[in-house]
C-alpha atoms as a PDB file:
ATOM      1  CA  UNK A   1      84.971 190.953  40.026  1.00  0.00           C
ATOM      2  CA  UNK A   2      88.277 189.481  39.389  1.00  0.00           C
ATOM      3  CA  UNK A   3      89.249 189.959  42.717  1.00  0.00           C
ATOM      4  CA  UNK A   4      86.232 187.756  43.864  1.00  0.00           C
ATOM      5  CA  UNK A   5      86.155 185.642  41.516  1.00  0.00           C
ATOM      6  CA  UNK A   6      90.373 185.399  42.870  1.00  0.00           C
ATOM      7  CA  UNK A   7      89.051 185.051  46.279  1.00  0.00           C
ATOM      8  CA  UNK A   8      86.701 182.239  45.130  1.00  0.00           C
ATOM      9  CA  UNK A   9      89.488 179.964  43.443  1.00  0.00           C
ATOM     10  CA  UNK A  10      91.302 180.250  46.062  1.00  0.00           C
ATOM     11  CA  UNK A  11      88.714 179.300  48.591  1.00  0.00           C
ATOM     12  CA  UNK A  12      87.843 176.477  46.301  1.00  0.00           C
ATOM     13  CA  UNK A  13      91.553 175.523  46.210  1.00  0.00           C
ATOM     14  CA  UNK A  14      91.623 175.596  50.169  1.00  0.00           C
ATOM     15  CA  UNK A  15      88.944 173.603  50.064  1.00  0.00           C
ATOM     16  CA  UNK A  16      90.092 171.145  47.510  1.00  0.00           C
ATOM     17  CA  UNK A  17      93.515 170.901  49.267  1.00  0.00           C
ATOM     18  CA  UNK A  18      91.597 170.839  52.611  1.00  0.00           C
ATOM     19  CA  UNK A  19      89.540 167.449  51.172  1.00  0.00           C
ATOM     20  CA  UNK A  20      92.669 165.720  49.620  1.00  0.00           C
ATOM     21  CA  UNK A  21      94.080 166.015  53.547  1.00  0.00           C
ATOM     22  CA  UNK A  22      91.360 165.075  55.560  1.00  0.00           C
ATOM     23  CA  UNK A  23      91.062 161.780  52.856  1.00  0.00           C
ATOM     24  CA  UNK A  24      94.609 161.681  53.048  1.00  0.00           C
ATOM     25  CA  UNK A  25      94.323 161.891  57.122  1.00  0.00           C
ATOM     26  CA  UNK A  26      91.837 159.721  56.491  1.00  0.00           C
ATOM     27  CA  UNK A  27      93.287 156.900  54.573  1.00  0.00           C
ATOM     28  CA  UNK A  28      96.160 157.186  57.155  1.00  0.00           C
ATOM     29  CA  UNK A  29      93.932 156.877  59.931  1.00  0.00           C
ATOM     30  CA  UNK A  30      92.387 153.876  58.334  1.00  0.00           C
ATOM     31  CA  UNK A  31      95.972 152.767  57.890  1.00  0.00           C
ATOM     32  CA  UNK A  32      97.156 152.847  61.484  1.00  0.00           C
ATOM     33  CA  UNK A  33      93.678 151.743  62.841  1.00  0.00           C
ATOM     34  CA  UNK A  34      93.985 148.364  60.948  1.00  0.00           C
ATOM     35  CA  UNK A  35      98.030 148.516  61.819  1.00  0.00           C
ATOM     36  CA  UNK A  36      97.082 148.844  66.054  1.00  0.00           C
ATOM     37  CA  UNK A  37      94.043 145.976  65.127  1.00  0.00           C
ATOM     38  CA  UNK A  38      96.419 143.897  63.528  1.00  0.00           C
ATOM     39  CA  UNK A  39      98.952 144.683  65.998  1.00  0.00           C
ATOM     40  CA  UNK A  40      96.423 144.330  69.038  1.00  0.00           C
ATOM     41  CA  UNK A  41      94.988 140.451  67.547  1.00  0.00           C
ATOM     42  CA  UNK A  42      98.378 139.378  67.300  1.00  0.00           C
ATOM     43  CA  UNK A  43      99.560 140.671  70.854  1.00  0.00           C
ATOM     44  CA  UNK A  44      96.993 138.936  71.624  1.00  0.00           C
ATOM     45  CA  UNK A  45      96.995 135.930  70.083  1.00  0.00           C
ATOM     46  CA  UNK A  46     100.711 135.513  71.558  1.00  0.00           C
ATOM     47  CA  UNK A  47      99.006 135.667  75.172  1.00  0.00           C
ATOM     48  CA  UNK A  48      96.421 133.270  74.293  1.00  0.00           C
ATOM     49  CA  UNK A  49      99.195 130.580  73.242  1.00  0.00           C
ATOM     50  CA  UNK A  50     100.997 131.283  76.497  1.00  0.00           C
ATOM     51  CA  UNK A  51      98.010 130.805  78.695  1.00  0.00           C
ATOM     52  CA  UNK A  52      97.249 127.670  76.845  1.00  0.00           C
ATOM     53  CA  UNK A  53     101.008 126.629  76.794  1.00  0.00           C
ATOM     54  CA  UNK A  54     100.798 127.667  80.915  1.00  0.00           C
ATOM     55  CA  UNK A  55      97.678 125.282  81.034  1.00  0.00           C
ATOM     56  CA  UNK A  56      98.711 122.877  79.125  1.00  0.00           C
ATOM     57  CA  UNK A  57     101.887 122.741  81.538  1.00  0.00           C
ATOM     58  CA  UNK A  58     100.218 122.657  84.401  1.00  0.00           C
ATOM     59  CA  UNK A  59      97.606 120.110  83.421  1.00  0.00           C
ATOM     60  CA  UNK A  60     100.419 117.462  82.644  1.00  0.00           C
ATOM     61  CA  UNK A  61     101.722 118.461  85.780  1.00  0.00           C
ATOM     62  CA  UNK A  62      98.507 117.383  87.697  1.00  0.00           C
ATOM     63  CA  UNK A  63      98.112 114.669  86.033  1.00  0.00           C
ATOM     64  CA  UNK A  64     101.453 112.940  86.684  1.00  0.00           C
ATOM     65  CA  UNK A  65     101.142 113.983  90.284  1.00  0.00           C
ATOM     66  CA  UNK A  66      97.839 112.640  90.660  1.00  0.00           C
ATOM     67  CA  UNK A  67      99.379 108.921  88.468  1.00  0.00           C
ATOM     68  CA  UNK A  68     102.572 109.218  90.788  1.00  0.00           C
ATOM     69  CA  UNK A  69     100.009 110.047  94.040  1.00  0.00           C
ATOM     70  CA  UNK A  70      97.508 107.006  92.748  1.00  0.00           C
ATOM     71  CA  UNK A  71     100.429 104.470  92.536  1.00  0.00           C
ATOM     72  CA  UNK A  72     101.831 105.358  95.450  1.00  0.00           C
ATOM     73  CA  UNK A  73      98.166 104.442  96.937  1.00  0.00           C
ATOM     74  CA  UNK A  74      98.434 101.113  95.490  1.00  0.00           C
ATOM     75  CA  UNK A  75     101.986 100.216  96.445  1.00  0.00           C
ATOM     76  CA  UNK A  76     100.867 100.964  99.502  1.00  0.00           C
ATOM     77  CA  UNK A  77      97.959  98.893  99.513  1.00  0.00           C
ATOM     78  CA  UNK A  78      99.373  95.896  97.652  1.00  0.00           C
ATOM     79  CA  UNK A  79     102.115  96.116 100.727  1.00  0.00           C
ATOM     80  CA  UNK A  80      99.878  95.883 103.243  1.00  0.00           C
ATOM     81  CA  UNK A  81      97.835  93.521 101.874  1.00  0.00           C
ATOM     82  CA  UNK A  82     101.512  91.064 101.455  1.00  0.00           C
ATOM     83  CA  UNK A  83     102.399  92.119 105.129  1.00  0.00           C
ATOM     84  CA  UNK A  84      99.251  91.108 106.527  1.00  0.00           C
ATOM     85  CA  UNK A  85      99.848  87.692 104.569  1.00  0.00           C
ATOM     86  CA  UNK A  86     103.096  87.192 105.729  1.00  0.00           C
ATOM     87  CA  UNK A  87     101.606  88.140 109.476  1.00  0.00           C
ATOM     88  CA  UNK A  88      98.701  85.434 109.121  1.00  0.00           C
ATOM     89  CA  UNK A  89     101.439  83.377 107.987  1.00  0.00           C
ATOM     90  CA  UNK A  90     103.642  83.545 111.043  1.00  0.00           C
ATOM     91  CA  UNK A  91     101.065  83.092 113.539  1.00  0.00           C
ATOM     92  CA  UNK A  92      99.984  80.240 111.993  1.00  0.00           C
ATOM     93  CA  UNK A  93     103.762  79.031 111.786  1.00  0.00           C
ATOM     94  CA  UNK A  94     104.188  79.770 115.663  1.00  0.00           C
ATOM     95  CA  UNK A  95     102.184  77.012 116.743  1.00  0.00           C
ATOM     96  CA  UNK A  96     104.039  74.489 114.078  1.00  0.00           C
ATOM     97  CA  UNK A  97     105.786  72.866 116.964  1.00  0.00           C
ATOM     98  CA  UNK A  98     102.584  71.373 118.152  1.00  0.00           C
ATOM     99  CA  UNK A  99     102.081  69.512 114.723  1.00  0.00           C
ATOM    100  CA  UNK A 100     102.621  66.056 114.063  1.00  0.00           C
ATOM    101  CA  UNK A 101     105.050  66.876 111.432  1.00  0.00           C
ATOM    102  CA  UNK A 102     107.286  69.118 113.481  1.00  0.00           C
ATOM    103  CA  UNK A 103     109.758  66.411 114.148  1.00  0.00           C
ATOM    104  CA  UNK A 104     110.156  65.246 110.733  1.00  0.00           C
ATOM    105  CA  UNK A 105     110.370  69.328 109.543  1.00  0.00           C
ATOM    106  CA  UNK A 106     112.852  70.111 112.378  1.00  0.00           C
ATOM    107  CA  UNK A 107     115.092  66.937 111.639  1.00  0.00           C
ATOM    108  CA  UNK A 108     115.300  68.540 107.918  1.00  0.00           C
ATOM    109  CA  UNK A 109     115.979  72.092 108.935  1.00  0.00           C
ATOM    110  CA  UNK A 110     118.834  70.605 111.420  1.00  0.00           C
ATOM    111  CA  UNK A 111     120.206  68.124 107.696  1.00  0.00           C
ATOM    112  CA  UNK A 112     119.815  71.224 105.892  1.00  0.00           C
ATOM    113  CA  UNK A 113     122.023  73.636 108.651  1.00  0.00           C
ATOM    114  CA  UNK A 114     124.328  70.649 109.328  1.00  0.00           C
ATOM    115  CA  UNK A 115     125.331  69.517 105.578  1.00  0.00           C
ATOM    116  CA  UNK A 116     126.139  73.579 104.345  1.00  0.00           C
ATOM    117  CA  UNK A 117     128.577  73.036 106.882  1.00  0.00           C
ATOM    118  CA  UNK A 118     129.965  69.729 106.714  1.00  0.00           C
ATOM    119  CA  UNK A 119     133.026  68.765 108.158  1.00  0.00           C
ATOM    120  CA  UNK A 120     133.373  71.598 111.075  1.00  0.00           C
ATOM    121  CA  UNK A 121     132.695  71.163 114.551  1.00  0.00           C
ATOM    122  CA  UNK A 122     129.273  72.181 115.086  1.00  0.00           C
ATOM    123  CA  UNK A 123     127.201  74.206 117.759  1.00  0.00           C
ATOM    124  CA  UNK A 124     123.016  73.733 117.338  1.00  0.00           C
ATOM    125  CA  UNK A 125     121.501  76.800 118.799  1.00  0.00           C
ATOM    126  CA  UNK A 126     118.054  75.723 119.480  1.00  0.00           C
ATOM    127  CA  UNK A 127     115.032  76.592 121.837  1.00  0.00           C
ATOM    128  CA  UNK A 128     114.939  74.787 124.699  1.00  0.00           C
ATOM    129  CA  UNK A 129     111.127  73.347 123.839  1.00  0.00           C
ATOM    130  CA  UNK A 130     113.271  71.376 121.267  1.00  0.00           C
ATOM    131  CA  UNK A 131     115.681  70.143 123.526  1.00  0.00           C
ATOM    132  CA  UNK A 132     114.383  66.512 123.659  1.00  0.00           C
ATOM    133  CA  UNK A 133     114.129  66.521 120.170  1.00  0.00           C
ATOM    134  CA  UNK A 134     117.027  67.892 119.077  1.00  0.00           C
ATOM    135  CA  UNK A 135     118.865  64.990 121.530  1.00  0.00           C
ATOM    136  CA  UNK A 136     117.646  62.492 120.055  1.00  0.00           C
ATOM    137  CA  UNK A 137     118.473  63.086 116.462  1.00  0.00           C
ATOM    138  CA  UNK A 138     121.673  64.332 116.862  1.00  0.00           C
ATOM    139  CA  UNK A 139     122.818  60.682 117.054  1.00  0.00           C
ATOM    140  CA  UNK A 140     120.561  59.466 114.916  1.00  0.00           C
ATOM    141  CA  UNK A 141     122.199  61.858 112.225  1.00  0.00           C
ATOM    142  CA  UNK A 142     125.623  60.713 113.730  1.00  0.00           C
ATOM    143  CA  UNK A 143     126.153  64.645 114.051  1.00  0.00           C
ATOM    144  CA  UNK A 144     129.233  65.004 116.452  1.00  0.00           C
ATOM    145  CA  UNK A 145     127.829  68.925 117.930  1.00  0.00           C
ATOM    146  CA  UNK A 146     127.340  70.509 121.012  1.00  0.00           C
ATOM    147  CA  UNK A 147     123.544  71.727 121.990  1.00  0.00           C
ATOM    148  CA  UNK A 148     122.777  74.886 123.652  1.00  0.00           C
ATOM    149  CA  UNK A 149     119.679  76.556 124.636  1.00  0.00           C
ATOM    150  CA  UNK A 150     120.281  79.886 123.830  1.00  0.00           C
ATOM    151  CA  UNK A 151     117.531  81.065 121.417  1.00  0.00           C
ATOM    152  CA  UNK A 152     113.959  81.621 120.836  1.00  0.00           C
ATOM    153  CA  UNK A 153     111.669  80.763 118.299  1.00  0.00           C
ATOM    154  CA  UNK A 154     108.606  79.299 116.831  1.00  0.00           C
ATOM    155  CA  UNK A 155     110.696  76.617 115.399  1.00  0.00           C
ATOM    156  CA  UNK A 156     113.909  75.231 113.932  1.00  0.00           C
ATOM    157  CA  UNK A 157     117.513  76.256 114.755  1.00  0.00           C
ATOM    158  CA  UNK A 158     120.771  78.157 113.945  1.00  0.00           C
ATOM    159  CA  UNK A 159     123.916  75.847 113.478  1.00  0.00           C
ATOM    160  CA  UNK A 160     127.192  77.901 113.487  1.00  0.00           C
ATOM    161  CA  UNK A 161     131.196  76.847 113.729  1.00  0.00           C
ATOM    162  CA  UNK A 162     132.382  76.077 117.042  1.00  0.00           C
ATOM    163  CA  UNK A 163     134.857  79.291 115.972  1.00  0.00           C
ATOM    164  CA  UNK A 164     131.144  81.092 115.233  1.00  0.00           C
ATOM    165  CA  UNK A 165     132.783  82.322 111.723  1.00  0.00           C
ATOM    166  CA  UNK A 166     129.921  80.005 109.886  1.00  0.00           C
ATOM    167  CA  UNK A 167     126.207  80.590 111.089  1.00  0.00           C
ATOM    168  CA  UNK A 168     123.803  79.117 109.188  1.00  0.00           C
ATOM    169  CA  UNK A 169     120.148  80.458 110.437  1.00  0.00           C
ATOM    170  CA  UNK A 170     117.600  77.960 109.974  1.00  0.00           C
ATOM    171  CA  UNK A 171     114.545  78.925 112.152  1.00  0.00           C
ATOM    172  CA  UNK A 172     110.858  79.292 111.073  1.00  0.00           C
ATOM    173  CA  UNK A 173     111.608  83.178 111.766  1.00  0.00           C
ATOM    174  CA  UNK A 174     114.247  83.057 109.483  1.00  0.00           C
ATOM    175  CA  UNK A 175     112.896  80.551 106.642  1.00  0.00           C
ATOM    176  CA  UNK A 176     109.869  83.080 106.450  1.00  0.00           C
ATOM    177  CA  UNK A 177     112.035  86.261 106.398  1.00  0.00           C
ATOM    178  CA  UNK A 178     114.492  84.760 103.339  1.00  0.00           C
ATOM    179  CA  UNK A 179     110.962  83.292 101.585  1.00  0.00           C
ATOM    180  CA  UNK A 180     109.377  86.947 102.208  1.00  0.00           C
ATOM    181  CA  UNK A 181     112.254  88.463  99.708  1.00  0.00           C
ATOM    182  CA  UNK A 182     111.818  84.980  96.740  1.00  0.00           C
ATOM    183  CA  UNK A 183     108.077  84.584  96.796  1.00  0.00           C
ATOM    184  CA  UNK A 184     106.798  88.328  96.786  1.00  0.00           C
ATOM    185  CA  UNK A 185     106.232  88.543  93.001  1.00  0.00           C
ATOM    186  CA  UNK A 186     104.779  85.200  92.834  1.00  0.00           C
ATOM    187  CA  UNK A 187     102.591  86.454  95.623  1.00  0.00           C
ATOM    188  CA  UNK A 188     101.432  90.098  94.012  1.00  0.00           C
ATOM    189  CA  UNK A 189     101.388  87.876  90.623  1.00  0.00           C
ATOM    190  CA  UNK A 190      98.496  85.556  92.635  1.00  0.00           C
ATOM    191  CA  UNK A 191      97.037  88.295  94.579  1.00  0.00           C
ATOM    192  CA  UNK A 192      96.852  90.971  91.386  1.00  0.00           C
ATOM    193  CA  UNK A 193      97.651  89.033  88.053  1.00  0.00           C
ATOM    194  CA  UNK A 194     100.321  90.040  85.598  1.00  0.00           C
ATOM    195  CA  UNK A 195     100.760  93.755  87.085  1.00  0.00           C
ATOM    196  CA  UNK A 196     101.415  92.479  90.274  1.00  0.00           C
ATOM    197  CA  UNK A 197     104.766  94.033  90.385  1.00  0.00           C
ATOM    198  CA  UNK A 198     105.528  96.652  92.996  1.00  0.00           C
END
């Protein structure tokens, strides 16, 4: 019997050490299970933040493109609205000489021209539609100039330096080009309001 009953405690020491592994194992198990969760949310966690850092990028990215893309829309359309102001403008301006005014205007565009260069011998480039004109007031100013019919326009003249160092361009063409660069705030400010800027 004391050989069974030696047999015994041992199997029920086996056993008992047997248990206090496997809850052992099993407490470890547990262990590393939560340590690979843990280790598994925060992996990822860290690629959810990237994706919605990548997103996030990307989105402002859009975004300004499609502002810079928008603007660039409206630039363009302010512009073509100011062009196509400035082109009513000049055809309206090309038949100027047929006004009743147009002597009066042209007599101040030649004073104008003339009196920036006071003092030098003068040479009125003009169109020869104003050659009449342009005869007759050149006394009547007491402007000592030659007169040649060299250009063309809608209106006006050039007066240079008989050296042509000095050329002063004073044609409708070139009143509307200089007025094109001063006026085309005031113009978007009319057209558009305060953000009329380009």
């Amino acid at each position: 019997m004391p050989y069974e009953q030696l047999i015994q405690s041992v199997d029920e020491c086996a056993e008992d050490k047997v248990r206090t592994i496997k809850e052992r194992a099993s407490r470890r198990a547990a262990e590393i299970n939560d340590d690979v969760s843990g280790e598994e949310t925060r992996i990822k966690k860290k690629h959810e933040e990237a994706a919605r850092t990548a997103v996030e990028i990307e989105r402002g990215r859009l975004v300004a493109q499609a502002i810079k893309e928008t603007r660039m829309q409206l630039i363009h359309a302010k512009d073509e609205v100011y062009q196509k102001a400035f082109t009513g403008a000049k055809e309206r301006l090309s038949h100027v000489r047929t006004e009743a005014h147009y002597a009066s205007d042209f007599k101040k565009m030649l004073q104008e021209a003339a009196s920036e260069l006071e003092g030098e011998s003068l040479v009125l480039s003009i169109d020869k539609r104003d050659e009449a004109l342009c005869k007759k007031l050149v006394p009547e100013l007491n402007l000592n100039c030659g007169i040649v019919t060299d250009i063309t326009t809608d209106g006006g003249l050039d007066v240079s330096t008989k050296d042509g160092r000095f050329v002063i361009k004073n044609t409708i063409e070139s009143r509307l080009e200089r007025s094109k660069v001063l006026i085309k705030q005031e113009i978007f400010a009319t057209l558009y309001g305060d953000q009329g800027g380009v």
